[in-house]
Protein backbone atom coordinates (compact mmCIF):
# COMPACT_ATOMS: atom_id res chain seq x y z
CA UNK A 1 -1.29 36.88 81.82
CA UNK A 2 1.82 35.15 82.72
CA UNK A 3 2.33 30.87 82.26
CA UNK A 4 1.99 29.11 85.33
CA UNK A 5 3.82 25.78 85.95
CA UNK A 6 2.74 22.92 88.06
CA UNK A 7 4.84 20.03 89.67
CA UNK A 8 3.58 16.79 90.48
CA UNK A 9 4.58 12.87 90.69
CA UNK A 10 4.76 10.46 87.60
CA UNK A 11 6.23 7.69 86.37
CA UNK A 12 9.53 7.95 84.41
CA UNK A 13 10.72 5.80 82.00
CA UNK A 14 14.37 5.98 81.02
CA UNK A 15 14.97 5.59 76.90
CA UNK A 16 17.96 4.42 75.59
CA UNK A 17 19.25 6.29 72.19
CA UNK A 18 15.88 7.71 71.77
CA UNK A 19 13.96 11.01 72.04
CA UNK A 20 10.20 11.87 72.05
CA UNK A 21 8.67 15.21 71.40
CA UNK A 22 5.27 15.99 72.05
CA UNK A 23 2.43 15.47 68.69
CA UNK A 24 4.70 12.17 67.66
CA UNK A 25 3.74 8.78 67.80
CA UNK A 26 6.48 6.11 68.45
CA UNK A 27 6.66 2.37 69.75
CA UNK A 28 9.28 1.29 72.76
CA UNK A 29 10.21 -1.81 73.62
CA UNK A 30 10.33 -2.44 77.27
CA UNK A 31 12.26 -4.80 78.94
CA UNK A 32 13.46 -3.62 82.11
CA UNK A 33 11.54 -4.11 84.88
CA UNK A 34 11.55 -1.21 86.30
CA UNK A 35 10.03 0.13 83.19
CA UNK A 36 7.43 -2.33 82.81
CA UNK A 37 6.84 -1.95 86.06
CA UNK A 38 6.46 2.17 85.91
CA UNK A 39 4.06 1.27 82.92
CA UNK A 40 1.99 -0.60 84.62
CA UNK A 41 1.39 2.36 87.23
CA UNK A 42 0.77 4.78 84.49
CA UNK A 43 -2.04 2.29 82.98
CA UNK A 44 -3.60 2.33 86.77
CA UNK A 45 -3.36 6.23 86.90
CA UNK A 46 -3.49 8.67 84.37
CA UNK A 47 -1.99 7.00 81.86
CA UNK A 48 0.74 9.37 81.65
CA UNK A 49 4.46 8.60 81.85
CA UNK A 50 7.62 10.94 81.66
CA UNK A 51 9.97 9.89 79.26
CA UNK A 52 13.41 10.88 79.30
CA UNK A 53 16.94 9.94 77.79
CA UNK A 54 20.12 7.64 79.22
CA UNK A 55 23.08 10.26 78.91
CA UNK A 56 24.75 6.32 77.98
CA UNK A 57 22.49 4.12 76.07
CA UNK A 58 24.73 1.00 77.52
CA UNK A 59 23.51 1.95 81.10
CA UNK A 60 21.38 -1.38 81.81
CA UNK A 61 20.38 -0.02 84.98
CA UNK A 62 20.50 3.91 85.41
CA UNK A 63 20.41 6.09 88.50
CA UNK A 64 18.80 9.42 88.75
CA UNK A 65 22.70 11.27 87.13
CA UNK A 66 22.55 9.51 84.40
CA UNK A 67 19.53 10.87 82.90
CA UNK A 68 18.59 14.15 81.12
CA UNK A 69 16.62 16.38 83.03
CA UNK A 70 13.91 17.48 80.29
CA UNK A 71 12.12 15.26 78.70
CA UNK A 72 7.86 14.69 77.61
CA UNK A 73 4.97 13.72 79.05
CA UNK A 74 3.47 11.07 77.02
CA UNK A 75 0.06 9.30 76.93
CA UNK A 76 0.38 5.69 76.77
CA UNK A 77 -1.68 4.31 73.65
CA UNK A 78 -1.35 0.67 73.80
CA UNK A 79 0.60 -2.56 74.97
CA UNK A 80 1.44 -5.27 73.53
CA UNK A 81 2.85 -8.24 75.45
CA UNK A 82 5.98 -9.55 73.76
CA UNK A 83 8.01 -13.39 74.10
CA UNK A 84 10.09 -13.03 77.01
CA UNK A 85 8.22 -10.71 79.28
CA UNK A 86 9.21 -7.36 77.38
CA UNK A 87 6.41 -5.06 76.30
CA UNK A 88 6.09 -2.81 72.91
CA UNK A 89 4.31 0.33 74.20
CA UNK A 90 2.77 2.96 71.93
CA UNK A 91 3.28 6.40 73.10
CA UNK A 92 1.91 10.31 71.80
CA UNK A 93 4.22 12.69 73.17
CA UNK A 94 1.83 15.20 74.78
CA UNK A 95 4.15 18.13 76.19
CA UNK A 96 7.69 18.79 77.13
CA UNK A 97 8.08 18.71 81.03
CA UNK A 98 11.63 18.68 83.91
CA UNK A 99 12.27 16.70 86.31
CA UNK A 100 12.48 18.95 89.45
CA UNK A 101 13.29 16.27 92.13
CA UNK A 102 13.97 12.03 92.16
CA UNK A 103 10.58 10.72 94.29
CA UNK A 104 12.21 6.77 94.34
CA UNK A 105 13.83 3.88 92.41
CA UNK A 106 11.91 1.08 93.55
CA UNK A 107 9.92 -0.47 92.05
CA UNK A 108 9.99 1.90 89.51
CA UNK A 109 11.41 5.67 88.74
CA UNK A 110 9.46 8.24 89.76
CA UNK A 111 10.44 11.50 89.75
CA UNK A 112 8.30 15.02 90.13
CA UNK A 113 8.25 16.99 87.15
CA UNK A 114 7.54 20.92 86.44
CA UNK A 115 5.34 21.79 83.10
């Protein structure tokens, strides 16, 4: 029996400085709003975001180039609303994923990924 992959649309997030396997448990702070904005999509759908890293953590706003190509898929756990209109979002990484093509930038990333 061989592994079969699947593509589809999510929501990316970029992280800055910071990696997340699948099985861990970690909180982000969002400020961007992009990201809060690809949050809030993920909380509509599935709950499921991509999460992958800034190749340069000072990037405030990064393109598609300047962002790793593998990364997880992660189940959002909870927000909290924060002063200032950032978010701290837990996350479970749930399984490693690549993005395979950039969907669009606005108002959030999304990007289609291969598992």
């Amino acid at each position: 029996m061989e592994n079969q992959t699947t593509c589809r649309y999510i929501p990316m997030l970029p992280l800055r400085g910071v990696l997340v396997f699948p099985y861990t448990v970690i909180h982000l702070d969002v400020g961007r709003k992009k990201s809060i904005s690809a949050i809030e999509e993920a909380m509509m759908d599935t709950k499921e975001i991509f999460l992958a890293t800034q190749k340069e953590a000072q990037t405030d706003e990064p393109e598609i180039e300047d962002i790793y190509t593998a990364g997880t898929v992660a189940e959002i756990k909870q927000i909290l609303k924060m002063p200032g209109g950032t978010m701290r979002v837990l996350v479970e990484g749930l399984h490693r994923a690549k993005i395979t093509r950039f969907i669009s930038s606005e108002p959030y990333m999304q990007v289609e990924i291969e598992e």
